[in-house]
Protein backbone atom coordinates (compact mmCIF):
# COMPACT_ATOMS: atom_id res chain seq x y z
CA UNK A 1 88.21 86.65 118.99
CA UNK A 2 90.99 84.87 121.32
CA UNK A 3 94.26 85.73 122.78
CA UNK A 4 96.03 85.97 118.29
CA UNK A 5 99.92 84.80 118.61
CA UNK A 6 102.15 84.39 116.26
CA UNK A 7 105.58 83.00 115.09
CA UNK A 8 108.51 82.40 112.74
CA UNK A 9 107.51 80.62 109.91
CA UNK A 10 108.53 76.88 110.23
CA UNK A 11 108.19 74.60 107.00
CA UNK A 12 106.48 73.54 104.13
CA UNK A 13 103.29 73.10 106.18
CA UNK A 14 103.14 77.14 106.63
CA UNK A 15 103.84 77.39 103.02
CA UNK A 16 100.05 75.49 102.12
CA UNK A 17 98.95 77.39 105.19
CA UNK A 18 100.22 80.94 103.76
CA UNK A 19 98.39 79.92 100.42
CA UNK A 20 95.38 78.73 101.65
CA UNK A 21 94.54 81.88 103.58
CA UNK A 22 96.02 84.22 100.52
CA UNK A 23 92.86 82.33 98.37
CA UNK A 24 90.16 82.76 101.50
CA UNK A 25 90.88 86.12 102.03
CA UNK A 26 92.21 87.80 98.87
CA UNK A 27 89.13 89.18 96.94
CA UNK A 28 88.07 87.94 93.54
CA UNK A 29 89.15 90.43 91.18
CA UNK A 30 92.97 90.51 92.72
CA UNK A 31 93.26 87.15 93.12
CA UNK A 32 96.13 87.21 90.55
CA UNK A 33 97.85 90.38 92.20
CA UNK A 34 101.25 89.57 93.05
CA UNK A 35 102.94 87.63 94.86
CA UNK A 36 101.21 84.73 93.39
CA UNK A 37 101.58 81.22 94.51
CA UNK A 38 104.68 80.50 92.88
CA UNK A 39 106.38 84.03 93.69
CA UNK A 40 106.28 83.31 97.48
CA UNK A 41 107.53 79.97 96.82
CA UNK A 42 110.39 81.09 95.11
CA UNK A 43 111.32 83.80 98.25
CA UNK A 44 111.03 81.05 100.54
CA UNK A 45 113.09 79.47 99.10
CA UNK A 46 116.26 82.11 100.32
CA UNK A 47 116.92 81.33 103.75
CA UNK A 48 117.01 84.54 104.69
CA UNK A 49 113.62 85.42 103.52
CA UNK A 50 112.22 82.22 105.51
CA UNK A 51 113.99 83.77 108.63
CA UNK A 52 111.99 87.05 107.60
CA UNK A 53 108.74 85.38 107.52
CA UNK A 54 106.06 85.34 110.01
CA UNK A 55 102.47 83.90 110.98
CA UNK A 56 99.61 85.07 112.92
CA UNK A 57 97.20 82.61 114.75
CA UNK A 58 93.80 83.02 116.49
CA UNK A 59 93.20 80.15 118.26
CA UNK A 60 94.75 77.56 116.01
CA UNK A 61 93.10 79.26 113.28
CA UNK A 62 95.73 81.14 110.46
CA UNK A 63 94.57 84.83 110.17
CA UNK A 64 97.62 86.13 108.75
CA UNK A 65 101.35 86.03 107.37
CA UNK A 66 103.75 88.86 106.43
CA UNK A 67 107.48 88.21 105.13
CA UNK A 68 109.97 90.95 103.96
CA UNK A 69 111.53 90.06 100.43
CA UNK A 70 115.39 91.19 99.04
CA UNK A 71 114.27 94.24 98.41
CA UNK A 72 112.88 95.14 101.81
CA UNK A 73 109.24 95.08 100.55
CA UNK A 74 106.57 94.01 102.94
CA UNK A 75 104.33 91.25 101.64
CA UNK A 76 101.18 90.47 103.74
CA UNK A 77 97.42 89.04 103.99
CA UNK A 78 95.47 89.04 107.07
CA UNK A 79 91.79 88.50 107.91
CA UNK A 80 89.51 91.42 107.20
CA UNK A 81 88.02 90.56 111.00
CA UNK A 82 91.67 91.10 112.26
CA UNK A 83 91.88 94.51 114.79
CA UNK A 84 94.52 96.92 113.63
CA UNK A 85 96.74 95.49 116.57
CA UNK A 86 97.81 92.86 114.34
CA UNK A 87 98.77 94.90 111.49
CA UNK A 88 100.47 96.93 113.37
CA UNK A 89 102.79 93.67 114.52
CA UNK A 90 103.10 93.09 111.08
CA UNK A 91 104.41 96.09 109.74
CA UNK A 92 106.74 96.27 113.54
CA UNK A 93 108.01 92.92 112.45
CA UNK A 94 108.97 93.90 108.99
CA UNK A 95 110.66 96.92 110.31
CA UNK A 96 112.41 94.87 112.33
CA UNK A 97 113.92 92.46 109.72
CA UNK A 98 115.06 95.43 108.32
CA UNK A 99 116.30 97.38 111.11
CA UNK A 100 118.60 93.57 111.86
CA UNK A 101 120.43 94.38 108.34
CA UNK A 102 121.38 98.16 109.36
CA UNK A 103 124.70 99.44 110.98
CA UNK A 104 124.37 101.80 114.00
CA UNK A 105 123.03 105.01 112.50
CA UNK A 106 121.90 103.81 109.00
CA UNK A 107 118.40 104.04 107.77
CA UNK A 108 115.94 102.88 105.40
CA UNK A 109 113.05 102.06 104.17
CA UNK A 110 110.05 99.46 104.39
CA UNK A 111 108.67 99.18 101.26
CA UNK A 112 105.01 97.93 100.03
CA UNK A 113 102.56 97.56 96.70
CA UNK A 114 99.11 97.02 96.20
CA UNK A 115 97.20 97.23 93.04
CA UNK A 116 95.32 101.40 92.86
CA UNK A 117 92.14 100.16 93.08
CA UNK A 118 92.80 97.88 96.27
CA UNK A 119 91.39 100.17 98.63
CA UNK A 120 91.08 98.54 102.24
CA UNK A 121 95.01 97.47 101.38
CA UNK A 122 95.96 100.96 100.30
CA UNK A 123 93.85 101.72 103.38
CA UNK A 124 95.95 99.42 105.73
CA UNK A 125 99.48 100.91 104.63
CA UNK A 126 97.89 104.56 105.66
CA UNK A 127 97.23 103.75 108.93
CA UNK A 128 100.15 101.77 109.77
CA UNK A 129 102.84 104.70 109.06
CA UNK A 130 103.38 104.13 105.06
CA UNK A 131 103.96 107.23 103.05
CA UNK A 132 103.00 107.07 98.77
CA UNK A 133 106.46 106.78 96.84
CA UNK A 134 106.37 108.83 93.65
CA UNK A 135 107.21 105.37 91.62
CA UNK A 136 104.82 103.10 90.31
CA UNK A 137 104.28 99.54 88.40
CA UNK A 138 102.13 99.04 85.48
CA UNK A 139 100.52 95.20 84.73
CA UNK A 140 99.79 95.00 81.08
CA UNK A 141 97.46 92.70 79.27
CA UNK A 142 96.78 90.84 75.92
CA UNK A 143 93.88 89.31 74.71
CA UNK A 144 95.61 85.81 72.90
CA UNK A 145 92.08 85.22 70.85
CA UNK A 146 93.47 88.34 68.47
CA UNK A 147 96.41 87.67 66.10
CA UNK A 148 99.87 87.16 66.92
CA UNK A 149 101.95 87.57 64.16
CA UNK A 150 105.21 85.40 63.91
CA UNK A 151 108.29 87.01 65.22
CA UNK A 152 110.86 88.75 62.76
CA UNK A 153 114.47 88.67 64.15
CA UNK A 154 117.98 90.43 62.67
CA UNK A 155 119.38 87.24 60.51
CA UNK A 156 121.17 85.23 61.72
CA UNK A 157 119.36 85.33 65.53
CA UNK A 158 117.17 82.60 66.70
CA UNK A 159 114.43 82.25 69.80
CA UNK A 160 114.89 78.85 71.51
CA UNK A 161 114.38 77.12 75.03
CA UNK A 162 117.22 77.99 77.83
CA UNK A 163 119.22 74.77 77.18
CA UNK A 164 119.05 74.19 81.35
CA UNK A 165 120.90 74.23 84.64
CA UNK A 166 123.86 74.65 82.11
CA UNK A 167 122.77 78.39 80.88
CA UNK A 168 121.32 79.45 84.74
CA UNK A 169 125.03 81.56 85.02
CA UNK A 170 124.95 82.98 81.27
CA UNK A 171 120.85 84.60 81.74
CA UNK A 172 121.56 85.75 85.14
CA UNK A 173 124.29 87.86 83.75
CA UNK A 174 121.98 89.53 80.64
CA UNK A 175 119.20 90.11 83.44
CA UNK A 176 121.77 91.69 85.28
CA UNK A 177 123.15 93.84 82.59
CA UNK A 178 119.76 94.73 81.25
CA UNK A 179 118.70 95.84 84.35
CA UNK A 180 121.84 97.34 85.60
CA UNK A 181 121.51 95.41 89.10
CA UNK A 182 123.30 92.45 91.13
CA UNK A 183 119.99 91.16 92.12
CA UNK A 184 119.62 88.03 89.60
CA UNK A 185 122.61 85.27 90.88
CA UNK A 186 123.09 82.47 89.31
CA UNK A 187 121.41 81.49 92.54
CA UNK A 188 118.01 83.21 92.35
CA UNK A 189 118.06 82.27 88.50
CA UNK A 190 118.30 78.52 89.89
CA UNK A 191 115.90 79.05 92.02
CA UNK A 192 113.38 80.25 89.67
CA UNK A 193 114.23 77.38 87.42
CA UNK A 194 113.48 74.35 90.40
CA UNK A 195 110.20 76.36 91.28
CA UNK A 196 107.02 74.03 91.31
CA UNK A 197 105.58 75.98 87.98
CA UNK A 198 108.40 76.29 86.04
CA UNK A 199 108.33 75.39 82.08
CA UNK A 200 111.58 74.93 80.80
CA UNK A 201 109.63 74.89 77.02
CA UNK A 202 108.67 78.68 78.00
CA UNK A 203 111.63 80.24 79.35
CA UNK A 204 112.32 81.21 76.29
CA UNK A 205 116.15 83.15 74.87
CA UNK A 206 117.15 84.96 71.60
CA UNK A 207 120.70 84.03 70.95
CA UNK A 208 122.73 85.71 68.51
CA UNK A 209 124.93 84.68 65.57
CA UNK A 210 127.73 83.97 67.93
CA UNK A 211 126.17 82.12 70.38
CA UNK A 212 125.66 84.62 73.07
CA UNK A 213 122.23 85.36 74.57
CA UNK A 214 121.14 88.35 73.95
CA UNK A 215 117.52 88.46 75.18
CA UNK A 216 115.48 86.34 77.40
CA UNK A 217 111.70 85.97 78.57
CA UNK A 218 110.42 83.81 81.01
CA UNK A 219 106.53 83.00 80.42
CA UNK A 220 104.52 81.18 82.60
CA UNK A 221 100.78 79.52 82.63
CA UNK A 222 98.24 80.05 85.24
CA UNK A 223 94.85 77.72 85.47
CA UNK A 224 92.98 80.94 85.90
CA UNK A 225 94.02 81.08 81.92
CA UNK A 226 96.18 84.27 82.01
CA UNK A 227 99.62 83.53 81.27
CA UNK A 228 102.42 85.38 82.22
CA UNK A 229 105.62 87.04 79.84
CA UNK A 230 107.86 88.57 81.83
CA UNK A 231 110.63 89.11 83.05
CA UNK A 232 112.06 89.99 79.60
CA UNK A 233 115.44 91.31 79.14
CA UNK A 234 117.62 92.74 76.65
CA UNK A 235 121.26 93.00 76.98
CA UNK A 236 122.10 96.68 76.17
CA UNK A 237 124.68 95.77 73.72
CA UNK A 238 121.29 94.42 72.02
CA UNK A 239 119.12 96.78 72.83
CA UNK A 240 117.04 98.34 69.46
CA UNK A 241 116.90 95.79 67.56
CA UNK A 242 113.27 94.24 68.29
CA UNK A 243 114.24 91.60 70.31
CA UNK A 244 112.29 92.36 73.16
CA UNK A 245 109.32 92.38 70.77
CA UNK A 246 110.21 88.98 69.23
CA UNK A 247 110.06 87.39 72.89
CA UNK A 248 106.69 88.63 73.24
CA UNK A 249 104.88 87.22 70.00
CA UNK A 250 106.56 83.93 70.70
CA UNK A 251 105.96 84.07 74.58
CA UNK A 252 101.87 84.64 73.05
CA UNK A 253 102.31 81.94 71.08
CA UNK A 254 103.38 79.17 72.96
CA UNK A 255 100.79 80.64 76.08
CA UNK A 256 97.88 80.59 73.16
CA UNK A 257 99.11 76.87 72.79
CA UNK A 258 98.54 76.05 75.99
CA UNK A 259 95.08 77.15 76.40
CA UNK A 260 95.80 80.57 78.00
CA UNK A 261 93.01 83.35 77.62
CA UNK A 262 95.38 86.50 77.91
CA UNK A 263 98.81 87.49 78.12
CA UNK A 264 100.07 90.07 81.14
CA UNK A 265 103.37 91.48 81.93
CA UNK A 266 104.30 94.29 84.20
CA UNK A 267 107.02 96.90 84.42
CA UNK A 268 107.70 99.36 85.99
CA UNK A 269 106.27 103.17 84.95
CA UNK A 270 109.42 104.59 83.94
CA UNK A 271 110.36 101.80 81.82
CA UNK A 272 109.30 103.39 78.48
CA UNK A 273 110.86 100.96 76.26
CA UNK A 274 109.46 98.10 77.36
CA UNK A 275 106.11 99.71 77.68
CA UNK A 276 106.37 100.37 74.07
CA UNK A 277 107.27 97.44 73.00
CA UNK A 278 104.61 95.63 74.55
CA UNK A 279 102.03 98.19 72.97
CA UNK A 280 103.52 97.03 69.44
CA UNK A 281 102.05 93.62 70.07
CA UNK A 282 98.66 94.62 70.90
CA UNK A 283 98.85 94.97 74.84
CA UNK A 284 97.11 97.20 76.98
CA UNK A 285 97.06 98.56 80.59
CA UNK A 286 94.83 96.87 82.61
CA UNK A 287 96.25 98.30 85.80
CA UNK A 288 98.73 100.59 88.24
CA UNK A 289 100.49 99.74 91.47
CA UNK A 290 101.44 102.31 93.56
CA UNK A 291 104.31 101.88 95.64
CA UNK A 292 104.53 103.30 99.46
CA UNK A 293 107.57 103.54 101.69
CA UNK A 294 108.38 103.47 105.83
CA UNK A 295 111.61 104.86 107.19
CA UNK A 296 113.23 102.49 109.34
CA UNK A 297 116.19 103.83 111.33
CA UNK A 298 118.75 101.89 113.33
């Protein structure tokens, strides 16, 4: 192995390059763990995220990338051949981006994922400093060959497309109410709806008698065959009345349409409801992701 260097990431060129080492080196049963293709296109598409986003080269050759997200999680690949010297830089340069966002005296943390059963990765964050967070992530799955029964809604409610660009402001503000966070602009929704993948036929909303959206799901296809229905999101002043369900069958639908094998969500542990709801309609868990943590200090 040569002298590896790296440095800031610098284009759409790195982008294919990030993706083509993700598939070379990722093995074959988490191939679909996140971020997928179209996940780490839609972070680089923030400025500040590109600024946050780094490669690693041994002679020429790409052996690894890491970038810290909005929510100061570490996201990474790297060459099994690789000594721990370079994940070390990795997890030094995410601390770093980090550490650049911090007033004199503040801390935080450096947050990563990786699927329970990803051992050399839940290996990696071990020796580089990482402590286990008590939260975790669930991913969920659905097998579309079963039945999916048609949606029932509260009359006068009715599932439709997002009518476009138009409606980016009016979902951005029921993910954010759902959720209780700022994190989903009008911005980021945009962003999400220019991304390479994007269906406008599957991002799918339930509006209400009046108009107003009350629940959203965005569902996506992969060519893998396992199709995606999440995020989905209820505004609370909607909240018990099914819709989330409803999102689902129709999300299962329109993904059975389109060739997909399986359904999959994810959520996080704690989220009961949506757990629930998602067991209603015949899903399953197929798999945990644990969550670990860094302090970074300023």
């Amino acid at each position: 192995m040569t002298l590896i260097t790296s440095r800031i990431y610098e284009g759409q060129q790195d982008f294919q390059t990030m993706l083509d080492l993700m598939e070379r080196v990722r093995p074959a049963n988490q191939i679909n763990s996140y971020p997928l293709k179209v996940d780490i296109e839609e972070c680089l598409a923030v400025e500040e995220i590109r600024a946050a986003t780094r490669l690693w080269f041994d002679g020429g050759q790409p052996v690894g990338w890491a970038y810290v997200d909005g929510f100061h999680n570490l996201l990474w690949e790297i060459e099994n051949s690789c000594p721990d010297a370079v994940g070390a830089e990795m997890v030094a340069w995410g601390m770093d981006c980090i550490r650049r966002t911090l007033a004199a005296g503040e801390s935080s943390t450096l947050d990563a994922s990786c699927r329970e059963d990803a051992t050399e990765r839940v290996g990696f964050l071990n020796r580089h400093g990482f402590c286990r967070a008590e939260n975790f992530s669930i991913h969920m799955k659905r097998k579309l060959s079963d039945p999916i029964p048609d949606p029932q809604l509260p009359q006068g409610f009715i599932i439709r497309p997002l009518q476009g660009i138009e409606e980016a402001e009016t979902v951005a503000r029921t993910h954010r109410a759902a959720f209780d966070s700022d994190y989903m602009t009008t911005e980021n929704r945009l962003i999400i709806m220019n991304s390479s993948e994007y269906d406008p036929s599957l991002d799918l909303v339930i509006a209400a008698p009046d108009g107003t959206i009350a629940a959203y799901c965005t569902c996506s296809t992969n060519p893998n065959g396992e199709g995606y229905t999440d995020p989905v999101a209820t505004h609370p002043d909607y909240q018990g009345r099914g819709l989330s369900k409803a999102l689902l069958l129709r999300g299962m639908q329109l993904l059975k349409e389109r060739g997909m094998e399986f359904a999959c969500l994810g959520t996080s542990g704690d989220n009961l409801a949506m757990q629930k709801s998602a067991q209603s309609v015949g899903f399953f868990l197929a798999q945990k992701t644990l969550w670990f943590e860094r302090e970074v200090k300023n």
